[in-house]
C-alpha atoms as a PDB file:
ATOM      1  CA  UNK A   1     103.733 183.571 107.958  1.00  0.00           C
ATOM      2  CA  UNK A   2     105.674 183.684 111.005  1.00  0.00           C
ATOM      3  CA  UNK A   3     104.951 181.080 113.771  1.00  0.00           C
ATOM      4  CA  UNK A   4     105.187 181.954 117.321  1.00  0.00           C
ATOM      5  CA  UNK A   5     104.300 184.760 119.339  1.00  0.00           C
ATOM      6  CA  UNK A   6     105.002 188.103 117.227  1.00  0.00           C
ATOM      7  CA  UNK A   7     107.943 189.820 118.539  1.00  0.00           C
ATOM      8  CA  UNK A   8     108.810 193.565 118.287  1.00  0.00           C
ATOM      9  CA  UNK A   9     112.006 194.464 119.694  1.00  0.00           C
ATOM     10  CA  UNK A  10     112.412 197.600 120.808  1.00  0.00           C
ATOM     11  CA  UNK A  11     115.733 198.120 122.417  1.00  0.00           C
ATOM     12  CA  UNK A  12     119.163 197.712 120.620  1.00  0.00           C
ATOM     13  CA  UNK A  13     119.840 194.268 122.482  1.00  0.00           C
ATOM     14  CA  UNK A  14     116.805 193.379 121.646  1.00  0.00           C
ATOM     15  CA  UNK A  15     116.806 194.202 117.926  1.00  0.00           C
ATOM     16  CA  UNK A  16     120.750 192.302 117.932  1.00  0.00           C
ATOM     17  CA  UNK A  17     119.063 189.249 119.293  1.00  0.00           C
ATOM     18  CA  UNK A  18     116.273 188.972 116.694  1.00  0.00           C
ATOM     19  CA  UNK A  19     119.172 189.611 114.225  1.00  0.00           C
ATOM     20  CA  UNK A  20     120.980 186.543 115.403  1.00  0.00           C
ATOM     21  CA  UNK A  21     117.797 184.584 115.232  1.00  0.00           C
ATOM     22  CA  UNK A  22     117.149 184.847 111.924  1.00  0.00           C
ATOM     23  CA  UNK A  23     120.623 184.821 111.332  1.00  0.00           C
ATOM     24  CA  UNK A  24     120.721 181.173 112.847  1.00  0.00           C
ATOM     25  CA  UNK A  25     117.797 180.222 110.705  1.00  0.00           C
ATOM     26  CA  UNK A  26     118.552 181.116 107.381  1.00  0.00           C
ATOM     27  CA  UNK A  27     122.749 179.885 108.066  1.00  0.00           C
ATOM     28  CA  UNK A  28     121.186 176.351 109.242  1.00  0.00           C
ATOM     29  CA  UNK A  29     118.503 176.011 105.639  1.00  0.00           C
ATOM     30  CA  UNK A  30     122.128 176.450 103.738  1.00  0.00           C
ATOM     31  CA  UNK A  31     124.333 174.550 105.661  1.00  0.00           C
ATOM     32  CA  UNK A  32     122.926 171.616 107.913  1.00  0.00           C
ATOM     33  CA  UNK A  33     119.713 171.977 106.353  1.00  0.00           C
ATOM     34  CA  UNK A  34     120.763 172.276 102.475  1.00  0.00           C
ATOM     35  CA  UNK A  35     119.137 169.249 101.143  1.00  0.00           C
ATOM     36  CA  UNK A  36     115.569 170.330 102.621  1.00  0.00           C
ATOM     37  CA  UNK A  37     116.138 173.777 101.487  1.00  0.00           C
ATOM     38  CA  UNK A  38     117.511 172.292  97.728  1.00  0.00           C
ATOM     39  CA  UNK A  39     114.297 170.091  97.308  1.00  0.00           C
ATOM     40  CA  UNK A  40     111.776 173.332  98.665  1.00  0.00           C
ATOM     41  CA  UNK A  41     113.015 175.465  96.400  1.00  0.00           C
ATOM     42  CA  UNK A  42     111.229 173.802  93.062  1.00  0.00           C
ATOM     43  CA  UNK A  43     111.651 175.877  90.113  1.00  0.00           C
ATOM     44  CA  UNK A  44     108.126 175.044  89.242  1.00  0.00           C
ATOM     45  CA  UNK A  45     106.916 177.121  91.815  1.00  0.00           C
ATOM     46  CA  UNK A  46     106.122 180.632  92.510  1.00  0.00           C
ATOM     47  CA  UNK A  47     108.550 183.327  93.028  1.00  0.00           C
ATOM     48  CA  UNK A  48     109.675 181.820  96.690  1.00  0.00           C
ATOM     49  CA  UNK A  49     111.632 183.091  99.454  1.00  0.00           C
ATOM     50  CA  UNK A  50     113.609 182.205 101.981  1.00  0.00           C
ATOM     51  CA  UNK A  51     112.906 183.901 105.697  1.00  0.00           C
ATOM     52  CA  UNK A  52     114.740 183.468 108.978  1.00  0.00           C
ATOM     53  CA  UNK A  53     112.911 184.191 112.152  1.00  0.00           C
ATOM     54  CA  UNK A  54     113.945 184.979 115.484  1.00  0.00           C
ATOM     55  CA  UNK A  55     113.706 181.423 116.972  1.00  0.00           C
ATOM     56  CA  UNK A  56     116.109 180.350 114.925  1.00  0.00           C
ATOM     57  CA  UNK A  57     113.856 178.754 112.490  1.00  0.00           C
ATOM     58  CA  UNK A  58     113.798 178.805 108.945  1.00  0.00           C
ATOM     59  CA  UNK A  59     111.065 178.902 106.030  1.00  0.00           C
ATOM     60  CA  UNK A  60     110.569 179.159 102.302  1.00  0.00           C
ATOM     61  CA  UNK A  61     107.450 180.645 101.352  1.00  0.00           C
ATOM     62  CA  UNK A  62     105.472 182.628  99.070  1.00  0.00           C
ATOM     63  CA  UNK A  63     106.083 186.517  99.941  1.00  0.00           C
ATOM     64  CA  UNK A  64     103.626 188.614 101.660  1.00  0.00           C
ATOM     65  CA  UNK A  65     100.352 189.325  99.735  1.00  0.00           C
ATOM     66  CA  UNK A  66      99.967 192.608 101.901  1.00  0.00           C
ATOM     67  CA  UNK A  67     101.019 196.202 100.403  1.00  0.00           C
ATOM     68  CA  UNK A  68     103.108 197.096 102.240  1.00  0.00           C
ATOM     69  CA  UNK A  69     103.888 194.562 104.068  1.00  0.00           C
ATOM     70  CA  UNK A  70     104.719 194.416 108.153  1.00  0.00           C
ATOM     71  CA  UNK A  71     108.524 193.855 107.653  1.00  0.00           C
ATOM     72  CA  UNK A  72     111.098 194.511 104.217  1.00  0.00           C
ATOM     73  CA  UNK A  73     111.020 191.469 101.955  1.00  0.00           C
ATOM     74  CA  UNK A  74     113.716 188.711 101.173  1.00  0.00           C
ATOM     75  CA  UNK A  75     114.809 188.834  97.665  1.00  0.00           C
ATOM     76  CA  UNK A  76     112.120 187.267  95.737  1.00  0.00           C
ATOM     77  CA  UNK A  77     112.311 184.010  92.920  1.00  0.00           C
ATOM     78  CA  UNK A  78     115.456 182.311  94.710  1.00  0.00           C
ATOM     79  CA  UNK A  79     113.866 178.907  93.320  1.00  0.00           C
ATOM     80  CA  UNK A  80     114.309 179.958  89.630  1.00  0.00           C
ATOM     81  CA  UNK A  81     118.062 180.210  89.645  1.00  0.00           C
ATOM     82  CA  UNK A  82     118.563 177.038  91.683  1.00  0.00           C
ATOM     83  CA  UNK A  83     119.459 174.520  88.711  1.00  0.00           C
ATOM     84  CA  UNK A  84     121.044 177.064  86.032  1.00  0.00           C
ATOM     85  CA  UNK A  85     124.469 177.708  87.900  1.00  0.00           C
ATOM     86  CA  UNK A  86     126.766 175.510  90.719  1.00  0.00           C
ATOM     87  CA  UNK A  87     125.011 174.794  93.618  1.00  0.00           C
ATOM     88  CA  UNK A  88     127.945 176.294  95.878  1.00  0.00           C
ATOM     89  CA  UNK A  89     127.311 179.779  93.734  1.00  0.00           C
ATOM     90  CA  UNK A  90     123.294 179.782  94.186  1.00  0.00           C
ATOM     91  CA  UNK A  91     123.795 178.897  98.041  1.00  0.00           C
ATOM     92  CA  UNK A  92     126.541 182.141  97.832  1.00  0.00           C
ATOM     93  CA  UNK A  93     124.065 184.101  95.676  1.00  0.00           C
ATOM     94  CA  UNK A  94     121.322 183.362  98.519  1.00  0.00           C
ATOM     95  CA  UNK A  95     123.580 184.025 101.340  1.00  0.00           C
ATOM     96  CA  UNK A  96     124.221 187.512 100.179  1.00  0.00           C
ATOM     97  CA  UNK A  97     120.946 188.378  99.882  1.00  0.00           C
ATOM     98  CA  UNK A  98     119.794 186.812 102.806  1.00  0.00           C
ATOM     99  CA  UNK A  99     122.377 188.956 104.236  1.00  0.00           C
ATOM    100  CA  UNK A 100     121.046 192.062 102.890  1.00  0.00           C
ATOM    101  CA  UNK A 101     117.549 191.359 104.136  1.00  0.00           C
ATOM    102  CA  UNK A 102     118.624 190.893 107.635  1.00  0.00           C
ATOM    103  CA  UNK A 103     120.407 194.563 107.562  1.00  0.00           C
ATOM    104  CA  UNK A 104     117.076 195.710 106.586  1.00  0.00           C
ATOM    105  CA  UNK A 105     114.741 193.679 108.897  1.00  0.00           C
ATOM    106  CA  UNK A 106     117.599 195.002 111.811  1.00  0.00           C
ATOM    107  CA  UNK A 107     117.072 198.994 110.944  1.00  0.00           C
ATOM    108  CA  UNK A 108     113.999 198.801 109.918  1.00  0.00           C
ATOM    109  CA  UNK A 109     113.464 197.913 113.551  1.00  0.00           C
ATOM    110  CA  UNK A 110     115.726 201.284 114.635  1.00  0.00           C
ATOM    111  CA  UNK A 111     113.923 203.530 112.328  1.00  0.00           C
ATOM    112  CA  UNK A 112     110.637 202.391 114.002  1.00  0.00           C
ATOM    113  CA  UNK A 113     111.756 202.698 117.052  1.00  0.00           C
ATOM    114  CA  UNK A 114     113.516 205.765 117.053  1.00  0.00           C
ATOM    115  CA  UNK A 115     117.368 204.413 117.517  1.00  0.00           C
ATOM    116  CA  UNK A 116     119.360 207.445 117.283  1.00  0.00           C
ATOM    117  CA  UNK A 117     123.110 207.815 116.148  1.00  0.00           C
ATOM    118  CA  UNK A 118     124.422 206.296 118.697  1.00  0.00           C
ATOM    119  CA  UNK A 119     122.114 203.145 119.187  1.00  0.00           C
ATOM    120  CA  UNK A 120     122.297 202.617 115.015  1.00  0.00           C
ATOM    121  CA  UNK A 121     126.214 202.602 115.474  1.00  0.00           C
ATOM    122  CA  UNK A 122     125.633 200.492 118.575  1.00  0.00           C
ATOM    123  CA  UNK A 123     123.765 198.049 116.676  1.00  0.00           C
ATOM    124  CA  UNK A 124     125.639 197.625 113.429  1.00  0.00           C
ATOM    125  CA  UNK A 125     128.836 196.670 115.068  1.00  0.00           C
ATOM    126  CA  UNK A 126     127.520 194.182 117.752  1.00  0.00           C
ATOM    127  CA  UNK A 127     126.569 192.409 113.972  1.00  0.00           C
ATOM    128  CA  UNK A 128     129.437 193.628 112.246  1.00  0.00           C
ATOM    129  CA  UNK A 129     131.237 191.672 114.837  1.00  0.00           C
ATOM    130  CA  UNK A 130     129.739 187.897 113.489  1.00  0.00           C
ATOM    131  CA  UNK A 131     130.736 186.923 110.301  1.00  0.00           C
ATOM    132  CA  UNK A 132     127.810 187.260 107.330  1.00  0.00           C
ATOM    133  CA  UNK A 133     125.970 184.200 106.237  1.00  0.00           C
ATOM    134  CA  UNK A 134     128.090 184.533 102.756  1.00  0.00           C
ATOM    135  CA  UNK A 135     131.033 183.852 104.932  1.00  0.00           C
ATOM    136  CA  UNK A 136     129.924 181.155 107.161  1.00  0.00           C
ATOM    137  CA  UNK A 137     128.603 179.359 103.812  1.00  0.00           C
ATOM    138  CA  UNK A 138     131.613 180.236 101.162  1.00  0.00           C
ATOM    139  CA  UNK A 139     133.997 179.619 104.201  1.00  0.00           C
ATOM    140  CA  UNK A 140     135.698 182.850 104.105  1.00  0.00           C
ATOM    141  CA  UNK A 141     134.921 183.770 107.768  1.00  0.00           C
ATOM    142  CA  UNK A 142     137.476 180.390 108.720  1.00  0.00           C
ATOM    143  CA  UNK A 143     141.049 181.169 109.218  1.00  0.00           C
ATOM    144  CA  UNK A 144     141.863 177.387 108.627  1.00  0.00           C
ATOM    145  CA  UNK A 145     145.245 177.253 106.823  1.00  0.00           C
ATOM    146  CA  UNK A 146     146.999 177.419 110.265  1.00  0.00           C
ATOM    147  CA  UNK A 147     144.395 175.442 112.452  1.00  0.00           C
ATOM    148  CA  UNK A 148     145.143 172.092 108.948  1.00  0.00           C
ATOM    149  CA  UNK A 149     148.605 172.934 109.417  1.00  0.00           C
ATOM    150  CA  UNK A 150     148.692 172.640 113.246  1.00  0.00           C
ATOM    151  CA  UNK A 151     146.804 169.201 112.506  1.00  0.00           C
ATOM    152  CA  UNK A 152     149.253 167.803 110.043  1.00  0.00           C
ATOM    153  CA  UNK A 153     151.678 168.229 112.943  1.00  0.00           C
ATOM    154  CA  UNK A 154     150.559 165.848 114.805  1.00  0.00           C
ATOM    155  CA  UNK A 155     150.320 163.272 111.860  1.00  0.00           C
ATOM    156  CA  UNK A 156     151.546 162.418 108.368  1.00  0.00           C
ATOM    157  CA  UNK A 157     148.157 162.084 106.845  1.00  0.00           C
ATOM    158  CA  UNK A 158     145.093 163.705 106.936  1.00  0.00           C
ATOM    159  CA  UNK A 159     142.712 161.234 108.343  1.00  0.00           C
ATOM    160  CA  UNK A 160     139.383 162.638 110.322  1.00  0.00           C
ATOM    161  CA  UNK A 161     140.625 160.406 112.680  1.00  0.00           C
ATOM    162  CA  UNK A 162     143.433 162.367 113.457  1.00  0.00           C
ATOM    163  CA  UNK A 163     141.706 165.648 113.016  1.00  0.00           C
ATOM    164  CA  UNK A 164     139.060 164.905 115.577  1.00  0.00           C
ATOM    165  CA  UNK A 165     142.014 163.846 118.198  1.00  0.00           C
ATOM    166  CA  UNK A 166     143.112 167.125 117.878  1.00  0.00           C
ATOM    167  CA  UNK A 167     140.063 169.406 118.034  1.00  0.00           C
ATOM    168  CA  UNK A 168     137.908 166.263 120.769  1.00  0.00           C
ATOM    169  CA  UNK A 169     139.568 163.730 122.099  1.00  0.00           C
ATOM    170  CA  UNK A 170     142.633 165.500 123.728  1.00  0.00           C
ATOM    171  CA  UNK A 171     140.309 166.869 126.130  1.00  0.00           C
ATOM    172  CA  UNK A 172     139.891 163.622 127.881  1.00  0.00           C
ATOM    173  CA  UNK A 173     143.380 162.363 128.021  1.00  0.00           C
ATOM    174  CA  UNK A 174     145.667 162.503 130.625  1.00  0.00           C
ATOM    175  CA  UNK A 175     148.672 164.869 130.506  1.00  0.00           C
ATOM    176  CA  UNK A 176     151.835 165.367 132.030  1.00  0.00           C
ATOM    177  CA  UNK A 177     153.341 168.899 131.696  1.00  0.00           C
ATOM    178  CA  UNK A 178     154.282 168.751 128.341  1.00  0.00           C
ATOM    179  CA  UNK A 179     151.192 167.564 126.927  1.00  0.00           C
ATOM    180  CA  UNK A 180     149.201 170.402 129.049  1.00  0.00           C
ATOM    181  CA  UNK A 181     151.425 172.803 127.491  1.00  0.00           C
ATOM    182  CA  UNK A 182     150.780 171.279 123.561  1.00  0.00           C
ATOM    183  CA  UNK A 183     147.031 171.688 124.228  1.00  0.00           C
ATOM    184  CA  UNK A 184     146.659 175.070 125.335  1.00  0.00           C
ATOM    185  CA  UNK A 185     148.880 176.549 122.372  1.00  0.00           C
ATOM    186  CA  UNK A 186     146.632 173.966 120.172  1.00  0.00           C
ATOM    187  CA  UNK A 187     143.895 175.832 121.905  1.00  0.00           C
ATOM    188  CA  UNK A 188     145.099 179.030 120.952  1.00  0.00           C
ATOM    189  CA  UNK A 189     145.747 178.165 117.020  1.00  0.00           C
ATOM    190  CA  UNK A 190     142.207 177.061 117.306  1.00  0.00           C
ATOM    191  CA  UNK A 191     140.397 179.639 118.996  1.00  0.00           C
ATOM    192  CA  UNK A 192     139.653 181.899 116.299  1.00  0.00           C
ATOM    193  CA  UNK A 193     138.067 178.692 113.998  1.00  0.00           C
ATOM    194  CA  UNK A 194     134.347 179.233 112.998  1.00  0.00           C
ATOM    195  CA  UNK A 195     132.051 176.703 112.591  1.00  0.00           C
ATOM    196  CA  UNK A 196     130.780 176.241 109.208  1.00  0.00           C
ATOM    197  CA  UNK A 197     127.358 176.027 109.941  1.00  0.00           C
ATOM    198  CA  UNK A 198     126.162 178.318 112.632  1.00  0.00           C
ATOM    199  CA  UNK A 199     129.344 180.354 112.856  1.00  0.00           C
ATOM    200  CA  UNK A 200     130.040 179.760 116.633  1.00  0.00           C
ATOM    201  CA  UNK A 201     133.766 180.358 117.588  1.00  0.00           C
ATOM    202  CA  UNK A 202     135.414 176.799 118.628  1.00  0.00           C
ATOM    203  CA  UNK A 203     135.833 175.425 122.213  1.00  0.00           C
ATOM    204  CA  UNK A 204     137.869 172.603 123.044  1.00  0.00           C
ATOM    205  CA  UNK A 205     135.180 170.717 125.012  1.00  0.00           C
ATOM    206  CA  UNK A 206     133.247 170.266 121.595  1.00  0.00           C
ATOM    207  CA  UNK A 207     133.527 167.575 119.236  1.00  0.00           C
ATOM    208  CA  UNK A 208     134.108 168.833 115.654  1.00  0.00           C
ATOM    209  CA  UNK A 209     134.459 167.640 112.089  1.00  0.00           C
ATOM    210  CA  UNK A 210     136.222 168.622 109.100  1.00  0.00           C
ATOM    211  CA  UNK A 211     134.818 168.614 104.845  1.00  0.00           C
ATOM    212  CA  UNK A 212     137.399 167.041 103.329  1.00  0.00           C
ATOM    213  CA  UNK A 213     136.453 169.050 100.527  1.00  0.00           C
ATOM    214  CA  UNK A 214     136.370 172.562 101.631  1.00  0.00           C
ATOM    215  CA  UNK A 215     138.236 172.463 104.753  1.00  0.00           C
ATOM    216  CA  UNK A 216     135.723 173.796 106.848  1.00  0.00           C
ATOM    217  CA  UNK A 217     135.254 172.813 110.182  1.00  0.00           C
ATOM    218  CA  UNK A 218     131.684 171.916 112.086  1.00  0.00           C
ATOM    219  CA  UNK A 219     130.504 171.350 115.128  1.00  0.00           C
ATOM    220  CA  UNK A 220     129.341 167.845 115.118  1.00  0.00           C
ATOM    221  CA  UNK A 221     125.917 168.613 116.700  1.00  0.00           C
ATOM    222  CA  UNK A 222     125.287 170.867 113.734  1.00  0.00           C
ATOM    223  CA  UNK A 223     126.035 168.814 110.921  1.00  0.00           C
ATOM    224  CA  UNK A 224     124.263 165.429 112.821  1.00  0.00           C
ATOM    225  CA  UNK A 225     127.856 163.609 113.545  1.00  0.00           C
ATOM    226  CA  UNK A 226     128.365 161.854 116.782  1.00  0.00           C
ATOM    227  CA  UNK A 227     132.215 161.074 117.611  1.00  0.00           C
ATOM    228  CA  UNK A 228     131.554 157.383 117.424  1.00  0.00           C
ATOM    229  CA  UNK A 229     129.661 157.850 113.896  1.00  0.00           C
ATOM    230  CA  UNK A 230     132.636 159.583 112.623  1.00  0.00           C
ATOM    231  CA  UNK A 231     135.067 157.085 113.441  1.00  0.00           C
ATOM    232  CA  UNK A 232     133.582 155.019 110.379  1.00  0.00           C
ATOM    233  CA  UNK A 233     133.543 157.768 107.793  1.00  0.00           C
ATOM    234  CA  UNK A 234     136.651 157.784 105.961  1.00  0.00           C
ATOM    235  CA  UNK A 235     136.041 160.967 103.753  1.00  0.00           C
ATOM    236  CA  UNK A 236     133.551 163.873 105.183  1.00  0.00           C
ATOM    237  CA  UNK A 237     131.566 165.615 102.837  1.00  0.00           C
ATOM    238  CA  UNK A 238     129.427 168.577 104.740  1.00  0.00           C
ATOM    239  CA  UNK A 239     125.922 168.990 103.309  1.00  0.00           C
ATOM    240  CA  UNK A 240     127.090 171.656 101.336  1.00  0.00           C
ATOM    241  CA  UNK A 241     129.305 169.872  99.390  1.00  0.00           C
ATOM    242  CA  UNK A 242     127.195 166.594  99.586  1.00  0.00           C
ATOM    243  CA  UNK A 243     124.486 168.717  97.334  1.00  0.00           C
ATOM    244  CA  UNK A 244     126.932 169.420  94.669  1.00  0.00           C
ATOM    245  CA  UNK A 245     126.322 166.363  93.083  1.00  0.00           C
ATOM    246  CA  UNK A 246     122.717 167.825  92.253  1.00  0.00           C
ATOM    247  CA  UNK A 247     124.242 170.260  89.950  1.00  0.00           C
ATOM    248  CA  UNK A 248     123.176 169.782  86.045  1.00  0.00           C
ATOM    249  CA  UNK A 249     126.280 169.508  83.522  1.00  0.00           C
END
């Protein structure tokens, strides 16, 4: 079911960076790559599952057919619940227990390999230190009320316009001493913003966006927005909130 070379990771690094692998994966079939993920998830089908892998690489699929199988199992029949609730609550609902299966792909690992107290403490807070995938996708891993407020500063409305000036553009300009001295406390305010897709802290050489609906902010790579395409969207919806409009009354 897994494409690639198999991988078994042996050592605590290497179990943390198979974590983040997956963890990439299944973050980018609910964010960026929602509307794939919506349509795959027929509730026609089979009990189906959804499965990160460690190259960051995502897949929904029937589970294993061998007993027991080589690695724990993602919760199973995620398709069936897709159209009876909000879409934003079965993407939450998935998150969770995507993040649940990841904890147990991730010491499954240790117990094979023998981790001991140490390396199993080792290991849980290297990924206690990134948020879960039910924060990146609710948005509760952003700490945006100061970053919108520090962007209403600089203007009276709330145009992406003026929000990408802020987090893109300034980066380019020229400054005197005064203006140096605005962007690094801007920088500062905004250091501790996650993206909303792969949950990547922000830098100021990055262009980002921001859902006028949730508030979150993305990096513009992840969510498929160039600077120049962005200059012609006068409300941004992020592909989260762009597949609410699937959900049945």
């Amino acid at each position: 079911m897994e494409g690639g070379t198999p991988f078994n990771p042996r050592t605590v690094e290497e179990v943390f960076r198979d974590f983040k692998g997956r963890r990439a994966g299944m973050i980018k079939a609910l964010t960026s790559d929602v509307d794939e993920f919506f349509s795959q998830c027929d509730p026609e089908k089979e009990n189906l599952c959804l499965y990160g892998f460690p190259n960051e690489q995502w897949e929904v699929n029937l589970p294993a057919e061998e007993v027991p199988p080589e690695l724990p199992e993602p919760a199973l029949g995620i398709n069936f619940a897709r159209d009876g609730m909000q879409s934003k609550d079965w993407l939450s609902l998935v998150a969770v227990h995507s993040d649940a299966w990841l904890l147990a792909v991730a010491f499954y690992f240790g117990a094979r390999f023998g981790f001991d107290k140490v390396d199993r403490k080792r290991l849980f807070n290297m990924i206690n230190d990134l948020p879960t995938i039910y924060e990146v996708v609710t948005g509760a891993a952003k700490k945006q009320p100061k970053e919108k407020l520090s962007v209403s500063n600089h203007s009276s409305t709330k145009s992406k316009s003026n929000s990408k000036g802020a987090k893109y553009t300034k980066v380019a300009q020229s400054k005197d001493d005064d203006e140096e001295g605005l962007e690094e406390e801007e920088e500062d305010e905004h250091g501790d913003t996650l993206c909303g897709a792969c949950g990547e802290n922000y830098a100021s050489d990055e262009f980002w966006i921001c859902c006028d609906l949730c508030e979150r902010w993305f990096h513009g790579k992840c969510v498929k927005i160039t600077p120049a395409k962005a200059e012609h969207i006068k409300q941004y919806k992020c592909p989260s909130c762009s597949s609410n409009k699937r959900v049945r009354p």
